[in-house]
C-alpha atoms as a PDB file:
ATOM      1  CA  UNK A   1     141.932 107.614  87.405  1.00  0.00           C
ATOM      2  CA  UNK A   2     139.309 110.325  88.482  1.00  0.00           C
ATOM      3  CA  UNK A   3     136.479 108.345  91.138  1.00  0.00           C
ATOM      4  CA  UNK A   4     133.178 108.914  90.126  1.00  0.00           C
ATOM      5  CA  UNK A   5     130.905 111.405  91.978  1.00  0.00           C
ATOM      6  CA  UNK A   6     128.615 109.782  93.823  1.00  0.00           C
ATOM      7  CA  UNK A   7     124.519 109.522  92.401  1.00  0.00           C
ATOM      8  CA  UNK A   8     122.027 111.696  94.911  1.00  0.00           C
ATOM      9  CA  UNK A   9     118.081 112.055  93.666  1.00  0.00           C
ATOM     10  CA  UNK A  10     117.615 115.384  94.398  1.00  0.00           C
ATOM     11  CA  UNK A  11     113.780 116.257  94.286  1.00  0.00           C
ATOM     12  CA  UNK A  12     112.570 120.095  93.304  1.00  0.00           C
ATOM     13  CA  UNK A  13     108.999 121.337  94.025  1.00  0.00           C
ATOM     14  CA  UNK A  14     108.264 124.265  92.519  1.00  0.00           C
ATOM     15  CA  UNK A  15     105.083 125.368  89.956  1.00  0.00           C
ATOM     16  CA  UNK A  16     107.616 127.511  87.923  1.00  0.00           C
ATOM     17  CA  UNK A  17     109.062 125.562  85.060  1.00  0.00           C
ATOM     18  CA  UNK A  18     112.122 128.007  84.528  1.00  0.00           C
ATOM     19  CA  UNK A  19     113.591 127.657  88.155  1.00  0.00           C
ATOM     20  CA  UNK A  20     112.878 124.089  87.919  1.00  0.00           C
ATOM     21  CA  UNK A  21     115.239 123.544  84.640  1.00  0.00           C
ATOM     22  CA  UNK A  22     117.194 126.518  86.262  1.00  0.00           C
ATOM     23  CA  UNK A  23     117.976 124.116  89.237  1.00  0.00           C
ATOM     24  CA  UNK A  24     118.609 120.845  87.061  1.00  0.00           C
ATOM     25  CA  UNK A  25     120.878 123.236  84.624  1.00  0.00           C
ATOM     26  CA  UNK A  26     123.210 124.152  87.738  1.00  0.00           C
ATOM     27  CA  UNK A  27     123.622 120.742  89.222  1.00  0.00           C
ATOM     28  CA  UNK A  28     123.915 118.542  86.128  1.00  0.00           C
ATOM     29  CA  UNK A  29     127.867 117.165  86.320  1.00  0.00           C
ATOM     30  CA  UNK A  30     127.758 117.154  90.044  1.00  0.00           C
ATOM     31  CA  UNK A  31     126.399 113.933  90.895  1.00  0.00           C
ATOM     32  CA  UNK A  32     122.606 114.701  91.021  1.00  0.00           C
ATOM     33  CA  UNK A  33     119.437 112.608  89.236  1.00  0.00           C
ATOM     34  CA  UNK A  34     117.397 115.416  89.262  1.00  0.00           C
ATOM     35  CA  UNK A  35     113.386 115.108  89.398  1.00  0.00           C
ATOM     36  CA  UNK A  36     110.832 117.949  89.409  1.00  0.00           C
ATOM     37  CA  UNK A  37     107.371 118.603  90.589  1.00  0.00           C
ATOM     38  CA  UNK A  38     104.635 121.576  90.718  1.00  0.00           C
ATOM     39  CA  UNK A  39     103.015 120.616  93.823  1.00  0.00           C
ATOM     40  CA  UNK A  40     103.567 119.165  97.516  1.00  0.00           C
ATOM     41  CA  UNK A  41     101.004 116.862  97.086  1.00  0.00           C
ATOM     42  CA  UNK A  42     102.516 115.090  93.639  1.00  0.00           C
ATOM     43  CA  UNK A  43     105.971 115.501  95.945  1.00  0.00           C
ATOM     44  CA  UNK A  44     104.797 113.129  98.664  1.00  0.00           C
ATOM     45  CA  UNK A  45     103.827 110.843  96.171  1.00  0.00           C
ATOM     46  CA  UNK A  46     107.506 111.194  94.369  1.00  0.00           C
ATOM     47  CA  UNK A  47     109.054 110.713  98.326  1.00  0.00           C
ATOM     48  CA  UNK A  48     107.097 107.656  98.953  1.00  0.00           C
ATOM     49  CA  UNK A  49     108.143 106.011  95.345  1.00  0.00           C
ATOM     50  CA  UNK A  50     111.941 106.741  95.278  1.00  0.00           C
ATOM     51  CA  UNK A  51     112.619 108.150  98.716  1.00  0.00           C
ATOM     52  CA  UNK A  52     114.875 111.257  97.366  1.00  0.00           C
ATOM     53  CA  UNK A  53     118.396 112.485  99.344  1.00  0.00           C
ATOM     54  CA  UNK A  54     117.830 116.007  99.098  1.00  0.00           C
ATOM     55  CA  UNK A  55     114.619 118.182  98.761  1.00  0.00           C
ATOM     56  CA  UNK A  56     114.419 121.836  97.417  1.00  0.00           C
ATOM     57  CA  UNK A  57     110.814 123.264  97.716  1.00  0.00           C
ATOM     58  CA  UNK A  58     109.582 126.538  97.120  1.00  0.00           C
ATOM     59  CA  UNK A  59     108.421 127.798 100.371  1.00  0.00           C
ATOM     60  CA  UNK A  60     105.150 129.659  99.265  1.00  0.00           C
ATOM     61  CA  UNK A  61     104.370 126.875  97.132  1.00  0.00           C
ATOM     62  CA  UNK A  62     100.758 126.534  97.440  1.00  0.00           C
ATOM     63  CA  UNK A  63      99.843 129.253  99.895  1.00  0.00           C
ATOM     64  CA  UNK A  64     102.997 128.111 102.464  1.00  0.00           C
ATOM     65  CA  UNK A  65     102.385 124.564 101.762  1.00  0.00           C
ATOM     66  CA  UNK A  66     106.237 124.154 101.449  1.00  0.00           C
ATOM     67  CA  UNK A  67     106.852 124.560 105.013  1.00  0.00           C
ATOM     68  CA  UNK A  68     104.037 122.019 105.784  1.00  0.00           C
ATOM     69  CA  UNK A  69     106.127 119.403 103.806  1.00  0.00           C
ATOM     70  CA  UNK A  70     109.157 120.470 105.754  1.00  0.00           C
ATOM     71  CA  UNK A  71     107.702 119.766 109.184  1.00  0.00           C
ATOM     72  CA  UNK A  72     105.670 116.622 107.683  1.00  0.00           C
ATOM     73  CA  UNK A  73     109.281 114.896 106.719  1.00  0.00           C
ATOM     74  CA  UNK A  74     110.424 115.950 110.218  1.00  0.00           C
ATOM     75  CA  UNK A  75     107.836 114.507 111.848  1.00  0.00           C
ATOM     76  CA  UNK A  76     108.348 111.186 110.006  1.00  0.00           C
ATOM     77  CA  UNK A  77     111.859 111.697 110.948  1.00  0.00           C
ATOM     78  CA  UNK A  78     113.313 110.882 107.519  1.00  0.00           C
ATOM     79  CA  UNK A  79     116.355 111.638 106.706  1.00  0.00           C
ATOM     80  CA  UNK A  80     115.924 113.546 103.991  1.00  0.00           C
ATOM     81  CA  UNK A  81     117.479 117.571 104.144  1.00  0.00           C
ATOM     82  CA  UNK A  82     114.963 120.147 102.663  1.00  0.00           C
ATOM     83  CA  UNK A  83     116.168 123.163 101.377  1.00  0.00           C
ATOM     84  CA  UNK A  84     113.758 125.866 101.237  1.00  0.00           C
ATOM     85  CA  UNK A  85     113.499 129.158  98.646  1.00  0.00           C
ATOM     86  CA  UNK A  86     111.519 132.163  98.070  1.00  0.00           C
ATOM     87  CA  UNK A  87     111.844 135.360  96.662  1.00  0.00           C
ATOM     88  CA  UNK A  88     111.225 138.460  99.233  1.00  0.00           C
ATOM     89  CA  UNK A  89     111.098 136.282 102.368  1.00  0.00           C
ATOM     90  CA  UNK A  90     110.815 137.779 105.305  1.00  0.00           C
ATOM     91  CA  UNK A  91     113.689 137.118 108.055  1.00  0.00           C
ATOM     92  CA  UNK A  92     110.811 135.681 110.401  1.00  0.00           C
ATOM     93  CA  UNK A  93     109.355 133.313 107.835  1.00  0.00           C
ATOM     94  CA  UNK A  94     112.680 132.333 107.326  1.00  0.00           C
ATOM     95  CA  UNK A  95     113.353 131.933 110.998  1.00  0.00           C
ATOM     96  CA  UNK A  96     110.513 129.554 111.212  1.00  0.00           C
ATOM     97  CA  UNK A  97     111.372 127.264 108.068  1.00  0.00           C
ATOM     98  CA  UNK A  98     114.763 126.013 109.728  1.00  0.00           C
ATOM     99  CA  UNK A  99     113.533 125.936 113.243  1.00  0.00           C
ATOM    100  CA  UNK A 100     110.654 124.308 111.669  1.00  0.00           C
ATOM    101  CA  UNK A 101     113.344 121.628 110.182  1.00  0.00           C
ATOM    102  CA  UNK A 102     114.438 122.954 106.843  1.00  0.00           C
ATOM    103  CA  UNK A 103     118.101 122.580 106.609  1.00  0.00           C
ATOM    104  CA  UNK A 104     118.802 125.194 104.687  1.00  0.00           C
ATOM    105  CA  UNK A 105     117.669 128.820 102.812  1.00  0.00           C
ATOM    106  CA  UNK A 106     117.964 129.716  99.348  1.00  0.00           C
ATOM    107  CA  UNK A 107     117.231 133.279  97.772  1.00  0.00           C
ATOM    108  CA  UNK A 108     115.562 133.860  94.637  1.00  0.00           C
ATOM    109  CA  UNK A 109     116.437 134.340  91.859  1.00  0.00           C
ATOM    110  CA  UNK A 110     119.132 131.360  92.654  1.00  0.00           C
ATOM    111  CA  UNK A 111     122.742 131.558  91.986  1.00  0.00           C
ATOM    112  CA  UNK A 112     124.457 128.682  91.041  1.00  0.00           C
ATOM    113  CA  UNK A 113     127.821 129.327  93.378  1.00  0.00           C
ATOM    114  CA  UNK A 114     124.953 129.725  96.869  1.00  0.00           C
ATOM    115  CA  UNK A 115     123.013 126.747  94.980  1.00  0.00           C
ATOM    116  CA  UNK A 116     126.092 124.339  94.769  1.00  0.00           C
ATOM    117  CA  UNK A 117     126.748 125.270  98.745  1.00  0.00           C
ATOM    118  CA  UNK A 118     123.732 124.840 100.192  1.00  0.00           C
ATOM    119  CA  UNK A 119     123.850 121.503  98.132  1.00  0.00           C
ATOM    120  CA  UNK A 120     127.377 120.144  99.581  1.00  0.00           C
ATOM    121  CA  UNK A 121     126.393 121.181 102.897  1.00  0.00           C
ATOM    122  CA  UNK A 122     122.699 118.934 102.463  1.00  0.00           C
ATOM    123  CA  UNK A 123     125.059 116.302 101.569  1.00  0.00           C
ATOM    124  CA  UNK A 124     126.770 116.233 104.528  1.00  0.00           C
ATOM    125  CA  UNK A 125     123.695 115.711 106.220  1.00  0.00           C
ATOM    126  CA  UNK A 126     123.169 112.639 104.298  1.00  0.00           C
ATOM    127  CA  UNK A 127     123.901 109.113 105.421  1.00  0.00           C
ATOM    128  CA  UNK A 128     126.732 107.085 103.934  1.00  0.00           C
ATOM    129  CA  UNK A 129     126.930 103.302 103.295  1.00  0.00           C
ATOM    130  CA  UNK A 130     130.490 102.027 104.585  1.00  0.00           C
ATOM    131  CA  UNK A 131     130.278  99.866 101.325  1.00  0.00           C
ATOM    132  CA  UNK A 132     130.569 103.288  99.100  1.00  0.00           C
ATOM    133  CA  UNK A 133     133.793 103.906 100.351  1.00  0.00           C
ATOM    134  CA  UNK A 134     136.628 102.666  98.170  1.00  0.00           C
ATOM    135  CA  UNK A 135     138.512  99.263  99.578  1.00  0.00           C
ATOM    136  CA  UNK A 136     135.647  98.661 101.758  1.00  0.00           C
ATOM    137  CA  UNK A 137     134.895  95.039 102.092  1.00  0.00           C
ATOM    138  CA  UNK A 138     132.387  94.669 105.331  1.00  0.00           C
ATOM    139  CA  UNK A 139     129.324  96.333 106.720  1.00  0.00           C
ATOM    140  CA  UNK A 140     128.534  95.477 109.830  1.00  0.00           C
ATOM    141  CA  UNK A 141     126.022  97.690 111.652  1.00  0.00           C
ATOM    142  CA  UNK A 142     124.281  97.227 115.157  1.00  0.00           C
ATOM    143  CA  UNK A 143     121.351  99.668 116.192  1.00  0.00           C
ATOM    144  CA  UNK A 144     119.739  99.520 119.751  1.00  0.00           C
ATOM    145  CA  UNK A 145     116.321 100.937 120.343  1.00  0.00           C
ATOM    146  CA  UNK A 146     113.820 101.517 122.739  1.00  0.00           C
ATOM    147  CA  UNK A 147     110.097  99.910 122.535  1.00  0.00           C
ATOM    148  CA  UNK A 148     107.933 102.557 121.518  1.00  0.00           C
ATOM    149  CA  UNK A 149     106.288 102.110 118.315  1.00  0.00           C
ATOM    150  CA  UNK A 150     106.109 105.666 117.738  1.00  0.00           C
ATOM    151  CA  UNK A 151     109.953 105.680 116.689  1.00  0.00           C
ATOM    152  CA  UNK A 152     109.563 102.951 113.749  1.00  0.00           C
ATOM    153  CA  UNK A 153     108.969 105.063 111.187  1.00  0.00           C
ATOM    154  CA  UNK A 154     112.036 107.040 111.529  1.00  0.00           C
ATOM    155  CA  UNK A 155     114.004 104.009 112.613  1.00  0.00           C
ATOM    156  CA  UNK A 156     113.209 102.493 109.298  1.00  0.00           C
ATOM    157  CA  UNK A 157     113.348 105.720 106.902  1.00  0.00           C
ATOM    158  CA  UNK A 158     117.020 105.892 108.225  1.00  0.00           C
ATOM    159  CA  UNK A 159     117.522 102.470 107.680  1.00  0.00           C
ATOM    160  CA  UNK A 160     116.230 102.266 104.129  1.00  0.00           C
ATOM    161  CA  UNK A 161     118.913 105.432 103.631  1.00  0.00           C
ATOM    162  CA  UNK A 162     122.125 103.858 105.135  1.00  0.00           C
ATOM    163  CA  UNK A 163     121.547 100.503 103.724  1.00  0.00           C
ATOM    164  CA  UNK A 164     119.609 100.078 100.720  1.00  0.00           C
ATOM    165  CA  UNK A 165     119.040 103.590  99.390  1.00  0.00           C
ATOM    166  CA  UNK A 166     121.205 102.213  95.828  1.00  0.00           C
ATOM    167  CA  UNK A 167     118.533  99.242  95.384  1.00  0.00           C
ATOM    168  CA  UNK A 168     115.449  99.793  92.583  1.00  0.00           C
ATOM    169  CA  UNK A 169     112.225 101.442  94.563  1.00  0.00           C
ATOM    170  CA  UNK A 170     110.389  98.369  94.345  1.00  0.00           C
ATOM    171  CA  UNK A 171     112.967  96.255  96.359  1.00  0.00           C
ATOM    172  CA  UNK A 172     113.179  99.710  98.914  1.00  0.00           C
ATOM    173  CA  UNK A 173     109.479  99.357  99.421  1.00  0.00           C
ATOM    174  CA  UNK A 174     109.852  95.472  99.658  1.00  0.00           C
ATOM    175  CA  UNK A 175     112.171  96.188 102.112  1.00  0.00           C
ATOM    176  CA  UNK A 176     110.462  98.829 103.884  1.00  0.00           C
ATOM    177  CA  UNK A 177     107.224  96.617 104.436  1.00  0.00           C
ATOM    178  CA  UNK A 178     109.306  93.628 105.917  1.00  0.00           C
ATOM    179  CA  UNK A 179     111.248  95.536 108.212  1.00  0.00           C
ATOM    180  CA  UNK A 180     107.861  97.407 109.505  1.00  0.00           C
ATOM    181  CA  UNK A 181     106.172  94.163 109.945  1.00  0.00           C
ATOM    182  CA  UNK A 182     109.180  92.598 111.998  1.00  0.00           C
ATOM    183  CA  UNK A 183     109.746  95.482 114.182  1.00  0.00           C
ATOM    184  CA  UNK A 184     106.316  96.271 115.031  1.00  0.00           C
ATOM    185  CA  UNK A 185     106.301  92.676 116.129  1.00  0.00           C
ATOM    186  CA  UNK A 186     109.340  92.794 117.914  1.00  0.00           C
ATOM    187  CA  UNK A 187     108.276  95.787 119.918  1.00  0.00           C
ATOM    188  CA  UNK A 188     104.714  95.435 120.494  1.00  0.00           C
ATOM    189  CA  UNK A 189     104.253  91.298 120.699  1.00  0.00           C
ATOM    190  CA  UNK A 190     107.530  90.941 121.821  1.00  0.00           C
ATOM    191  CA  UNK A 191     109.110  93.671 124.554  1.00  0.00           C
ATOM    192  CA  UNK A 192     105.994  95.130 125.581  1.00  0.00           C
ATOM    193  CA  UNK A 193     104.053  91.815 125.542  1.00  0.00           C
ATOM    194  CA  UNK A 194     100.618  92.815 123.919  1.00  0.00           C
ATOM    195  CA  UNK A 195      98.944  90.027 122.310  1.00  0.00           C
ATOM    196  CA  UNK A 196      97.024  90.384 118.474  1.00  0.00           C
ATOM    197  CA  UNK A 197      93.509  90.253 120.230  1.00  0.00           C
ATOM    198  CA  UNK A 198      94.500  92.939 122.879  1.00  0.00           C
ATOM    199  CA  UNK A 199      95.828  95.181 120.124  1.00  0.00           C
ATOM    200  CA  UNK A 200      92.588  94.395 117.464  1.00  0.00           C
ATOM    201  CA  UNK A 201      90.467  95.336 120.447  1.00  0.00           C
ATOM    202  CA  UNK A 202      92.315  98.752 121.809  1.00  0.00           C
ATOM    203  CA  UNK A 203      92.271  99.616 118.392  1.00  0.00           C
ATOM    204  CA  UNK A 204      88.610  98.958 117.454  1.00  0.00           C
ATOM    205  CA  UNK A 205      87.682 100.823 120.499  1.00  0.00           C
ATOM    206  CA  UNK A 206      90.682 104.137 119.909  1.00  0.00           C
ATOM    207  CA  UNK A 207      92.248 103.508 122.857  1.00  0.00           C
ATOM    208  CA  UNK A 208      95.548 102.064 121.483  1.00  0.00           C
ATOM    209  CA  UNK A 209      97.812 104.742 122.761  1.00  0.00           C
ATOM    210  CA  UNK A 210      96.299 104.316 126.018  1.00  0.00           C
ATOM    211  CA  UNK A 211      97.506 100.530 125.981  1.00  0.00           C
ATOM    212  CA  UNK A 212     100.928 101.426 125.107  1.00  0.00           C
ATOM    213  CA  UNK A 213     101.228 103.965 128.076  1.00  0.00           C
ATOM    214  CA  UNK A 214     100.262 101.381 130.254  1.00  0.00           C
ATOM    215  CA  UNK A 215     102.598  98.757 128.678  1.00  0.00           C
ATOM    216  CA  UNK A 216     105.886 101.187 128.949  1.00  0.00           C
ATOM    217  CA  UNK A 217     104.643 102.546 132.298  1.00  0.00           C
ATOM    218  CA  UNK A 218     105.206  98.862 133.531  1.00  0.00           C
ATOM    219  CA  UNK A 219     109.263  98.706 135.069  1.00  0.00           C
ATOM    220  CA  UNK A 220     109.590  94.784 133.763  1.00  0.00           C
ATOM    221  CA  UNK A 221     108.941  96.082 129.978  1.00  0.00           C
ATOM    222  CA  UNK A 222     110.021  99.585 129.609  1.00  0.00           C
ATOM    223  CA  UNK A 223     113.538  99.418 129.501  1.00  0.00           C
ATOM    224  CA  UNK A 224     113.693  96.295 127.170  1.00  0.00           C
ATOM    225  CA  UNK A 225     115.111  97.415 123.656  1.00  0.00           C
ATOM    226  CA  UNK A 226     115.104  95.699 120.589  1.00  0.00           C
ATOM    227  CA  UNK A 227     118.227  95.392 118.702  1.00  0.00           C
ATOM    228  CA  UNK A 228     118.761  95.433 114.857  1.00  0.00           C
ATOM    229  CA  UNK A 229     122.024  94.313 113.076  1.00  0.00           C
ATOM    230  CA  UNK A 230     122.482  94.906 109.530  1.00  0.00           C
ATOM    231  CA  UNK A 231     125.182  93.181 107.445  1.00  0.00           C
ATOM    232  CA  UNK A 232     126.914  93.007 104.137  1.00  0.00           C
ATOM    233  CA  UNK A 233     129.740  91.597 102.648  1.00  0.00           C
ATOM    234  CA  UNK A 234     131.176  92.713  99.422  1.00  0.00           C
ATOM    235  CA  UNK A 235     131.485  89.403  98.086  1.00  0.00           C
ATOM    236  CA  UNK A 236     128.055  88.092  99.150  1.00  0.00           C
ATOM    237  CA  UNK A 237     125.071  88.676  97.262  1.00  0.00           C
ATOM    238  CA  UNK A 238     122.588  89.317 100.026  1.00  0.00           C
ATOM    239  CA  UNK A 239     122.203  92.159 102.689  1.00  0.00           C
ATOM    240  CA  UNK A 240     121.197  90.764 105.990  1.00  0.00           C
ATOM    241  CA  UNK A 241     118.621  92.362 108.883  1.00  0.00           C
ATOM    242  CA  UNK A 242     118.849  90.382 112.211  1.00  0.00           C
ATOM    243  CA  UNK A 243     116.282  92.258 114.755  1.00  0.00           C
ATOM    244  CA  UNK A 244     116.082  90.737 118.234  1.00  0.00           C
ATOM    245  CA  UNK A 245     113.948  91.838 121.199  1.00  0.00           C
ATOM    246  CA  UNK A 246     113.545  90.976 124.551  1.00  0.00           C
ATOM    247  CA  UNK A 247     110.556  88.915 124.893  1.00  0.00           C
ATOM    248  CA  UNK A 248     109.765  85.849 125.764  1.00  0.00           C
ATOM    249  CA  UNK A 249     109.315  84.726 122.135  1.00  0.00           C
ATOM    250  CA  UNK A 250     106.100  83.585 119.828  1.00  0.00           C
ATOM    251  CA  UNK A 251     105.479  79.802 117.826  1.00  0.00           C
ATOM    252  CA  UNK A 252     106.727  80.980 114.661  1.00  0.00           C
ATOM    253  CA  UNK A 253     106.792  77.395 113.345  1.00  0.00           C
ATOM    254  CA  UNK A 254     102.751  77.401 114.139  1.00  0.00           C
ATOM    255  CA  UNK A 255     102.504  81.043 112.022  1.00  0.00           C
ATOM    256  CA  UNK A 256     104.045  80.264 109.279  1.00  0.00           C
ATOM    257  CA  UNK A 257     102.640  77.049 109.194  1.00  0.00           C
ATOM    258  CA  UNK A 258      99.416  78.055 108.144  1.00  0.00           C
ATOM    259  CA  UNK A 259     100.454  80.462 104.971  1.00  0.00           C
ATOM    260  CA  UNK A 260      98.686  77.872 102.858  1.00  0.00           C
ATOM    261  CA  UNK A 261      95.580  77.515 105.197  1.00  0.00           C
ATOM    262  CA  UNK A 262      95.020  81.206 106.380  1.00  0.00           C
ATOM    263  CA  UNK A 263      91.373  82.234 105.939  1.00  0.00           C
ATOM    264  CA  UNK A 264      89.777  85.581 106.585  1.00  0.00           C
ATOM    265  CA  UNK A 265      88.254  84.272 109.368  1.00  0.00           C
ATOM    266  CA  UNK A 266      91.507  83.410 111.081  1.00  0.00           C
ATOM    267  CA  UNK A 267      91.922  87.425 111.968  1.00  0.00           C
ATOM    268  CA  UNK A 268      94.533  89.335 111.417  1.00  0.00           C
ATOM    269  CA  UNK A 269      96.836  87.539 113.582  1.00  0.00           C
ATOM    270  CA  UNK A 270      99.905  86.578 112.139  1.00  0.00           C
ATOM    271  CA  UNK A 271      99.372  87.932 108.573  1.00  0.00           C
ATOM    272  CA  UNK A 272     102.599  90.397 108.353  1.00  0.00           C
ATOM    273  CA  UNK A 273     105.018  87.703 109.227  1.00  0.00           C
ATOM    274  CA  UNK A 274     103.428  85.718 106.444  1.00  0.00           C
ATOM    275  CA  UNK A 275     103.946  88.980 104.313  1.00  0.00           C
ATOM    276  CA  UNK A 276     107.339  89.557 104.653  1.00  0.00           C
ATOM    277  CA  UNK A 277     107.939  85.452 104.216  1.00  0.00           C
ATOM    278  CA  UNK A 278     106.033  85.768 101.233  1.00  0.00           C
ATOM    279  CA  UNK A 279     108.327  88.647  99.837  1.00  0.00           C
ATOM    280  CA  UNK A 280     111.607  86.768 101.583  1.00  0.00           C
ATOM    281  CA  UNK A 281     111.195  83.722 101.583  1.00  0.00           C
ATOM    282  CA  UNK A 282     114.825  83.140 103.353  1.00  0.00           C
ATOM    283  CA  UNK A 283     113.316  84.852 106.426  1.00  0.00           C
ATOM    284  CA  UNK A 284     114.448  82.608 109.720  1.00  0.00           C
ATOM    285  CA  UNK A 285     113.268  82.670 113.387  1.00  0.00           C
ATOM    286  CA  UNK A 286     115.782  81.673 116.245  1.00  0.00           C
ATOM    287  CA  UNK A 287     114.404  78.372 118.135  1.00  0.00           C
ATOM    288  CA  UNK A 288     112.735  80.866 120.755  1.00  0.00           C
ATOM    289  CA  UNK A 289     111.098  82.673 118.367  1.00  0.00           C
ATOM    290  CA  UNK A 290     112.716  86.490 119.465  1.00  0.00           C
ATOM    291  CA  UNK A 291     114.921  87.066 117.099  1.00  0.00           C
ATOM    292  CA  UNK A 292     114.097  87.277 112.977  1.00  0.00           C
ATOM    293  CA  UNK A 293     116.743  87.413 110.266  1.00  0.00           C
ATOM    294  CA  UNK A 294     115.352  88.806 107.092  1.00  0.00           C
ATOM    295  CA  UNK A 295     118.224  87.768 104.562  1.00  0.00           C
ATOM    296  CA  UNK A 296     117.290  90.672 101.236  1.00  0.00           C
ATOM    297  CA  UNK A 297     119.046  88.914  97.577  1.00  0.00           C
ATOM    298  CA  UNK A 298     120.723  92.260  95.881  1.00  0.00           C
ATOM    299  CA  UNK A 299     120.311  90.466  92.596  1.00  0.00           C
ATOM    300  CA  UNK A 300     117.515  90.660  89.637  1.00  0.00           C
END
């Protein structure tokens, strides 16, 4: 019995309508969902909806716009490979794509033999749930970081890929929101100690970054990490994000308490934890209140 290729959303940008059905021509039978857009700006929308594997973009799309988008996904650090093409490029344009974070070059007028290599080698790029591989029963995944909120982004985006990238967008997004909400938390209220009125007043008067300097120049906070442990189990139903810090803990019970009672005038205070219960409602403090599991049903 053959084993099915595996399903990766590839996403093309390109105004040309013939290389885009050019591209989805090549590809179909190799394990590709293929979308297509004219424009950067419709593809950031597509990225943020269904969070694509691979990404081929024209890179004079838009007056160079395509090698804006490459170093825009780099700086969010999501995993995501973009492959960049143009006709007549110049060595030095291309020089500055990949060292600009492009994984790879494709000349036009495409070939489908370069096409499907540049493609396997994205893929290897790519992160791989244990769970895809056949007779695998367990996932069991521990990630330690360091408390800067400046790496969440990227520490989710790769998080959303290994673990839940096969769930519908609107559970990825779900997700997504939780696990920003929680880590945020966990690094700023938690390891680095900054209470909600401290953070709604550096950030009312722009000096938020400056706070956070001060917070990680401090030896007591700056090297506390926050660890996350993902888990799955073949037979079970539900994948599971535990995310402990190293604080001294919050009164959860007190939160999420009032998530009948919350007003506007209560402030901001508290209101993500009460989001992510809201979408999950399984979510679970430890007794101390540093440590959150957020327990994510894989059903309808």
């Amino acid at each position: 019995m053959n084993t099915p290729l595996p399903v990766d959303h590839l996403l093309i940008i390109d105004p040309c309508a013939d290389t885009q059905a050019c591209i989805a021509r090549y590809v179909q039978g190799r394990g590709f969902q293929v979308t297509a857009v004219p424009d950067p700006v419709a593809a950031m929308a597509k990225i943020e909806a269904t969070a694509p594997d691979i990404v081929i973009t024209d890179l004079f799309v838009q007056d160079g716009a395509g090698l804006a988008l490459v170093k825009e996904l780099k700086a969010r650090h999501d995993p995501c490979p973009v492959i960049v093409m143009a006709n007549n490029a110049s060595e030095p344009q291309i020089v500055e794509a990949l060292r600009g974070g492009a994984a790879d070059f494709l000349h036009k007028p495409i070939t489908e033999e370069e096409l499907a290599f540049v493609l396997q080698r994205a893929r290897d790029f790519l992160p791989c749930n244990p769970l895809n591989v056949p007779g695998a029963r367990q996932f069991d995944y521990e990630l330690t970081v360091d408390s800067d909120p400046a790496y969440i982004p990227g520490i989710i985006s790769w998080l959303l890929k290994m673990t839940a990238s096969s769930l519908p967008p609107a559970k990825r997004i779900h997700i997504q929101g939780a696990l920003q909400e929680l880590l945020f938390n966990a690094v700023e209220h938690g390891n680095l100690e900054i209470q909600d009125h401290e953070k709604q007043k550096a950030l009312a008067d722009g000096c938020y970054d400056q706070l956070l300097i001060q917070r990680l120049a401090q030896a007591r906070l700056r090297n506390r990490q926050v660890t996350i442990r993902v888990f799955h189990e073949r037979s079970d139903n539900h994948l599971e994000y535990r995310i402990t810090d190293e604080g001294t803990g919050f009164p959860w019970r007190t939160v999420l308490a009032r998530s009948h009672e919350m007003r506007e005038s209560d402030g901001a205070s508290g209101r993500g934890i009460l989001l992510a219960k809201t979408l999950f409602p399984s979510l679970t403090y430890n007794d101390l209140g540093n440590e959150v599991t957020l327990r994510v049903p894989l059903g309808d």
